[in-house]
N, C-alpha and C. Protein backbone atom coordinates (compact mmCIF):
# COMPACT_ATOMS: atom_id res chain seq x y z
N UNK A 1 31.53 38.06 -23.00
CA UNK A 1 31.32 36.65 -23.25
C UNK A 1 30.76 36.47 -24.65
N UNK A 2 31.08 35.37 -25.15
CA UNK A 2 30.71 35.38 -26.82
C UNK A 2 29.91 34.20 -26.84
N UNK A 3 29.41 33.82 -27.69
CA UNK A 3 27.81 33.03 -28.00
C UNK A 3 29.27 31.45 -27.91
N UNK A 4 29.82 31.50 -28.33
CA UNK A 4 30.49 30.34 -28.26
C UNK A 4 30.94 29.66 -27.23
N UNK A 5 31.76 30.95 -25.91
CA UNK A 5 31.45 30.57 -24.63
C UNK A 5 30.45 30.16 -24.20
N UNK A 6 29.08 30.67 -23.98
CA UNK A 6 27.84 30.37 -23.81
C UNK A 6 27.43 29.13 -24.03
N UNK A 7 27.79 28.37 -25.20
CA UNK A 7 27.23 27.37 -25.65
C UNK A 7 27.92 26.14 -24.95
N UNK A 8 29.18 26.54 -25.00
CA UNK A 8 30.25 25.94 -24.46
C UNK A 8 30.23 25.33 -22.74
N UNK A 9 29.72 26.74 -22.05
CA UNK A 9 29.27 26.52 -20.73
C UNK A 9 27.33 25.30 -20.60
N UNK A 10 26.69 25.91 -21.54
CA UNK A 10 26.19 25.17 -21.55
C UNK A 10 26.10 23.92 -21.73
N UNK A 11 26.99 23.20 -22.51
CA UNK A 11 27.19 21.97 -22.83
C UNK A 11 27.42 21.02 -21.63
N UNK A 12 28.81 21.69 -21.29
CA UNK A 12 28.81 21.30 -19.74
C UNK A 12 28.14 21.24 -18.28
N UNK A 13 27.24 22.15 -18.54
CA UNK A 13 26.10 21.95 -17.77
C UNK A 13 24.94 21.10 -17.83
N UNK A 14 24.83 20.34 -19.17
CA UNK A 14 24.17 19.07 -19.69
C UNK A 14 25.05 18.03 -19.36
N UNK A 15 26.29 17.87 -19.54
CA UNK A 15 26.53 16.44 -19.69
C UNK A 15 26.66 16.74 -17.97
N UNK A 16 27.15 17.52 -17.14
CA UNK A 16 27.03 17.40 -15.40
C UNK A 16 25.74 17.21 -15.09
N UNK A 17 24.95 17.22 -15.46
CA UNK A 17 23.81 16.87 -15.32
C UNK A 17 23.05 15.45 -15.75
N UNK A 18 23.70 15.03 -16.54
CA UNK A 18 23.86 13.34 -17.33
C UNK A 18 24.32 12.69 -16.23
N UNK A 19 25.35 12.84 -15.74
CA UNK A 19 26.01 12.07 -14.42
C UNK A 19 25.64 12.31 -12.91
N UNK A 20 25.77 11.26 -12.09
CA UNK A 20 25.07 11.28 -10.80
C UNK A 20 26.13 11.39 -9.96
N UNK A 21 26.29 12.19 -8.65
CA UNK A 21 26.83 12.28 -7.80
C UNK A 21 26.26 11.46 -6.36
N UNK A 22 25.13 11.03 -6.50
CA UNK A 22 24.82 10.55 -5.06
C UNK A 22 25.58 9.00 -4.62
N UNK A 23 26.13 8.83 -3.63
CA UNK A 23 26.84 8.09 -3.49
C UNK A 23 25.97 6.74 -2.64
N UNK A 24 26.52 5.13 -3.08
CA UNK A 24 25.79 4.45 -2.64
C UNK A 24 26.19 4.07 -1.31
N UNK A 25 25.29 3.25 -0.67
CA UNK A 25 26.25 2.63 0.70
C UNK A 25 26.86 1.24 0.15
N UNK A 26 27.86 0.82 0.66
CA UNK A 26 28.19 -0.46 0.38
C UNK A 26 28.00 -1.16 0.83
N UNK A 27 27.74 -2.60 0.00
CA UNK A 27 26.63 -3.81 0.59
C UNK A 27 27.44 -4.62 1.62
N UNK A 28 28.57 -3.76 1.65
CA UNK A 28 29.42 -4.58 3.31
C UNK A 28 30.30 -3.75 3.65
N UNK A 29 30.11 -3.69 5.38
CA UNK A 29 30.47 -3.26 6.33
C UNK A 29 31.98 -3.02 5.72
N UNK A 30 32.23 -1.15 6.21
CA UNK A 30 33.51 -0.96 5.96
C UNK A 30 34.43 -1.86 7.23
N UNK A 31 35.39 -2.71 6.64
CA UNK A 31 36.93 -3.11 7.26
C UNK A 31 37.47 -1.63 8.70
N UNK A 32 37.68 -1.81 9.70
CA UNK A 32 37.99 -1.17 10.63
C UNK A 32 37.44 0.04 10.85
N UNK A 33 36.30 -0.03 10.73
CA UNK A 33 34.52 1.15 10.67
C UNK A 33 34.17 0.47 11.49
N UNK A 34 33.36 0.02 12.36
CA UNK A 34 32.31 -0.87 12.54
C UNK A 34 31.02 0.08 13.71
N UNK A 35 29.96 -0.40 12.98
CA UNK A 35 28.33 0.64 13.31
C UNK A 35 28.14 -0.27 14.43
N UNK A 36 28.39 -1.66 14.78
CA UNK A 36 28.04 -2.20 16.07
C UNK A 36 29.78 -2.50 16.42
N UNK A 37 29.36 -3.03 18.08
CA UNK A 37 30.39 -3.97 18.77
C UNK A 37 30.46 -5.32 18.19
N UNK A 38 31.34 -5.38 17.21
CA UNK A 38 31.66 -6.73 16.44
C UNK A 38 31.80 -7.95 18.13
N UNK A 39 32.20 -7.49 18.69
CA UNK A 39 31.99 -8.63 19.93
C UNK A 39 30.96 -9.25 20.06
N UNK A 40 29.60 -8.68 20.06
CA UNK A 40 28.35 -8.72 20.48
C UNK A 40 27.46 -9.20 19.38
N UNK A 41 28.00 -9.48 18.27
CA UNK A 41 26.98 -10.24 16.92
C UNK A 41 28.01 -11.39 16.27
N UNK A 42 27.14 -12.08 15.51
CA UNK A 42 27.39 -13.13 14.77
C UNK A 42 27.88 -12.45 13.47
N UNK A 43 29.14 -12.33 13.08
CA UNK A 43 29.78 -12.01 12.23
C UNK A 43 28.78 -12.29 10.77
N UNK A 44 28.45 -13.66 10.16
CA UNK A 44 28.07 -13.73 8.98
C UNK A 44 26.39 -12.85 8.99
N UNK A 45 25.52 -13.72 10.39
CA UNK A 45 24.34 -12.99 9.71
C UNK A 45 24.58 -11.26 10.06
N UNK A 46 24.95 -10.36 10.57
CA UNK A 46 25.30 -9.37 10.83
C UNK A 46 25.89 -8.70 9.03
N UNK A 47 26.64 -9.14 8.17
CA UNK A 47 26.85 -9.11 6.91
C UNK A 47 25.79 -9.33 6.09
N UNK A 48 24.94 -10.21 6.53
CA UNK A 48 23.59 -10.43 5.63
C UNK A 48 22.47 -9.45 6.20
N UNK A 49 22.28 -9.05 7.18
CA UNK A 49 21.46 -8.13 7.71
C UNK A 49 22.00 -6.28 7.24
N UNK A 50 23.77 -6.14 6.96
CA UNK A 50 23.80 -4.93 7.08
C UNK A 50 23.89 -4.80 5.21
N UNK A 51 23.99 -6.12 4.73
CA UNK A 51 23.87 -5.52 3.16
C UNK A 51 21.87 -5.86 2.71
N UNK A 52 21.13 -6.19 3.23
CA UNK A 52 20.17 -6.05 3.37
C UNK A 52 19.56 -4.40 3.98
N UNK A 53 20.05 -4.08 4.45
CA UNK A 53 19.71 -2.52 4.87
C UNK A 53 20.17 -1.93 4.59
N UNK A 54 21.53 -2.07 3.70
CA UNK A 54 22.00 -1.05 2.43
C UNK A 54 21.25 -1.13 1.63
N UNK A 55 20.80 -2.29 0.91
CA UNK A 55 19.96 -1.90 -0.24
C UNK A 55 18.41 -1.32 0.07
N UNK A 56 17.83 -1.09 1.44
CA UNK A 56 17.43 -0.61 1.60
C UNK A 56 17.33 1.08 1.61
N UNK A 57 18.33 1.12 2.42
CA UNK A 57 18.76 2.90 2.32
C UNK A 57 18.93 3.11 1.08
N UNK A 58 19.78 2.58 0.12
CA UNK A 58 19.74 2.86 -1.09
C UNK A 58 18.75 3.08 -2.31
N UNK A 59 17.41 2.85 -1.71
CA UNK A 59 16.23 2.71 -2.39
C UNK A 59 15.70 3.91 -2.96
N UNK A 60 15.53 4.35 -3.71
CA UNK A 60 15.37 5.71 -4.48
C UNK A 60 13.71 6.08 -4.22
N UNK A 61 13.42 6.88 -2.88
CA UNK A 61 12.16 6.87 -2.03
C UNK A 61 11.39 7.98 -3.52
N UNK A 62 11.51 8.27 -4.07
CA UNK A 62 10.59 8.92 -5.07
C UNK A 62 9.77 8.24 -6.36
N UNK A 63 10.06 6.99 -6.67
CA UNK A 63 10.11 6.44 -7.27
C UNK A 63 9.69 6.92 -9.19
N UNK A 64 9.07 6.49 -9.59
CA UNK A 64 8.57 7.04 -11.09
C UNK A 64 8.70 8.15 -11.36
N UNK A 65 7.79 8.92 -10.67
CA UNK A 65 8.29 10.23 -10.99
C UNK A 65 9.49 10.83 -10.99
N UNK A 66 10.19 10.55 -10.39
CA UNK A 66 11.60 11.32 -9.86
C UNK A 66 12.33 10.83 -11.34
N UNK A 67 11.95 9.71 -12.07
CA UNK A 67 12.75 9.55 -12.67
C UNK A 67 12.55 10.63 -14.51
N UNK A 68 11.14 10.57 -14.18
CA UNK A 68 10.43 11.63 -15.21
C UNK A 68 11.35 13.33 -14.92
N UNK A 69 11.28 13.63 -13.56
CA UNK A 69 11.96 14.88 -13.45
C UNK A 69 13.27 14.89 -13.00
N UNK A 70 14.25 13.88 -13.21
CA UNK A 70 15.39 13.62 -12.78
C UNK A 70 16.17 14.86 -13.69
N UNK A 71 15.94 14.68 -14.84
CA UNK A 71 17.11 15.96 -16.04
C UNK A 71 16.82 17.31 -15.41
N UNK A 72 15.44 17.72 -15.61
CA UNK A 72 15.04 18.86 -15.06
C UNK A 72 15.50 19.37 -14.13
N UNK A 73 15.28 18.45 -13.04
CA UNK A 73 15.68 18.89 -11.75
C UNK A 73 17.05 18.86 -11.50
N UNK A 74 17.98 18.02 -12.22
CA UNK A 74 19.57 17.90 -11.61
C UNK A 74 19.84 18.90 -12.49
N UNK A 75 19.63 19.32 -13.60
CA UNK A 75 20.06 20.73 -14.32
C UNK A 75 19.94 21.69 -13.10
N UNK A 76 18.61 21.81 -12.90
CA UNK A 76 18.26 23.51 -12.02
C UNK A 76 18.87 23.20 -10.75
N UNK A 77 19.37 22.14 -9.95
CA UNK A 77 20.08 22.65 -9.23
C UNK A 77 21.06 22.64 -9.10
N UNK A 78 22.16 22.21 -9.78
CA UNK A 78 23.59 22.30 -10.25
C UNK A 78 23.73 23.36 -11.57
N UNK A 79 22.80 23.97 -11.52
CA UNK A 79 23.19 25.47 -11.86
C UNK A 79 22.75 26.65 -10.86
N UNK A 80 21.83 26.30 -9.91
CA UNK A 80 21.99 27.19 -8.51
C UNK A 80 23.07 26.79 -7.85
N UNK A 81 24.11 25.77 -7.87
CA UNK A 81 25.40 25.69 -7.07
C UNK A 81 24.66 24.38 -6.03
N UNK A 82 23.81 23.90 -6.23
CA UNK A 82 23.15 23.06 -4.86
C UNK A 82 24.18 21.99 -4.95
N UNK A 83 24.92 21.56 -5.62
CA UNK A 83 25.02 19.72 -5.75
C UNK A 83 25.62 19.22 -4.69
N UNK A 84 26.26 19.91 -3.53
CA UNK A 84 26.95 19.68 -2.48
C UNK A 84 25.99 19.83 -1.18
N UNK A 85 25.39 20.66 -1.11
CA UNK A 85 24.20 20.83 -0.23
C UNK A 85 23.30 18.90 -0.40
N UNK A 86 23.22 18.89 -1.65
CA UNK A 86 21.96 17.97 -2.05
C UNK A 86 22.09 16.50 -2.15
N UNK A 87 23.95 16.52 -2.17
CA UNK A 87 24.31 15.17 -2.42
C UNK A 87 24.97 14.77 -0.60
N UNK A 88 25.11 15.80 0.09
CA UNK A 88 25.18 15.44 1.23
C UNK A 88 23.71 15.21 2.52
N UNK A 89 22.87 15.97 1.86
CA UNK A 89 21.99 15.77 2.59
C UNK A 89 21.45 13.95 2.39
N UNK A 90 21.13 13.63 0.94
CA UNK A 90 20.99 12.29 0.53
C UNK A 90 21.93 11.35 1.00
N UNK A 91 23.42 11.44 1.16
CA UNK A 91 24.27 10.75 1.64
C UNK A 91 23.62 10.72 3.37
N UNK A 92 23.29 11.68 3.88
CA UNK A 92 23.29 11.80 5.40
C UNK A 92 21.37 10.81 5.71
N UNK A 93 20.71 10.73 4.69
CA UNK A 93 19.56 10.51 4.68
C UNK A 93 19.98 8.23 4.44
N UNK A 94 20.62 8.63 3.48
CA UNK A 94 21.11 6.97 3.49
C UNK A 94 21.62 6.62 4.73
N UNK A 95 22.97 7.37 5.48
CA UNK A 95 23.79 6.39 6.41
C UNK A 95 21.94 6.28 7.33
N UNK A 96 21.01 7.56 7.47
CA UNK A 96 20.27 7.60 9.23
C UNK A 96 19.19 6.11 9.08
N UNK A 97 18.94 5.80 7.26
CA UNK A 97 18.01 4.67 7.42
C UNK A 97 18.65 3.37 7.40
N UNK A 98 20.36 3.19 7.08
CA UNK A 98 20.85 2.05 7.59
C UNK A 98 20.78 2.00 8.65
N UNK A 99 21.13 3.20 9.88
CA UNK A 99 21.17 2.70 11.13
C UNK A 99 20.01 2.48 11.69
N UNK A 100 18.87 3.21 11.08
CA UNK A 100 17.80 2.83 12.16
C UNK A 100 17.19 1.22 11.84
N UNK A 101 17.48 0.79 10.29
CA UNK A 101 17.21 -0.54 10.06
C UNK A 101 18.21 -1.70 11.06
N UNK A 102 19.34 -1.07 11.58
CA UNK A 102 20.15 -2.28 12.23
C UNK A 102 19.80 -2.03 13.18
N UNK A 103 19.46 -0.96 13.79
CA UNK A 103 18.86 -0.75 14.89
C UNK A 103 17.30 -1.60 15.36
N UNK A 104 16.40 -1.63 14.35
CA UNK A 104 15.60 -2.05 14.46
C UNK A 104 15.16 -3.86 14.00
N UNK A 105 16.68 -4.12 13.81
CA UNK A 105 17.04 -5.58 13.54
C UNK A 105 17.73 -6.16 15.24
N UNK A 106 17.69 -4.85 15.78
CA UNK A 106 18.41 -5.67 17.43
C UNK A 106 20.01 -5.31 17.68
N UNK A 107 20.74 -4.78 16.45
CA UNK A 107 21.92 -3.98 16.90
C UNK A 107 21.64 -2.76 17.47
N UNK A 108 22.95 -2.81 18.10
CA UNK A 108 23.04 -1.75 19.49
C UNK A 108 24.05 -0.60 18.70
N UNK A 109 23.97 0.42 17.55
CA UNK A 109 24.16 1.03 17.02
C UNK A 109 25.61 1.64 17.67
N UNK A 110 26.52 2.14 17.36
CA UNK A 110 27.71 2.76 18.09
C UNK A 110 27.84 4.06 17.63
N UNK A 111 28.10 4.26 16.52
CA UNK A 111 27.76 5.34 15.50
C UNK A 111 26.83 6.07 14.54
């Protein structure tokens, strides 16, 4: 390997690290998805309640700091190979606090 590769790999390991992989929820209910029995709720406030608890789940629970060690940390672990481990666990951490927020709004959760 030559210093030019090296540098080269490194580069790319900065700017993958510039960019975010965590994915948001969307502030409305996926089209032929549905987390409740659309029978059983009021269509509009049910839309205002589930993009209200997206932007909840979506809330970045670390706040200040995380943003101080955000480079640091997305470098070191997308050069241990984590970013799939880390961006699914966060994805799986978003859908569990939408549901428990609709849940705890009085929907009867399905999924």
């Amino acid at each position: 390997m030559t210093i030019r590769t090296l540098v080269l790999s490194a580069c790319c390991l900065a700017a993958a690290a510039c960019t975010t992989l965590e994915p948001q929820i969307a502030a409305k209910p996926t089209q032929g998805y549905d987390l409740v029995d659309p029978a059983k709720v009021e269509v509009a406030q049910y839309e205002r309640d589930y993009a209200q608890c997206a932007a909840l789940a979506n809330q970045d629970s670390t706040g200040v700091e995380h943003t101080a060690t955000k480079a640091l940390g997305t470098v070191a672990d997308r050069a241990t190979f984590g970013i799939i481990g880390q961006r699914s666990s966060k994805d799986a951490d978003r859908r569990a606090v939408l549901k428990r927020c609709l849940t705890g709004r009085g929907y009867n959760v399905l999924r």
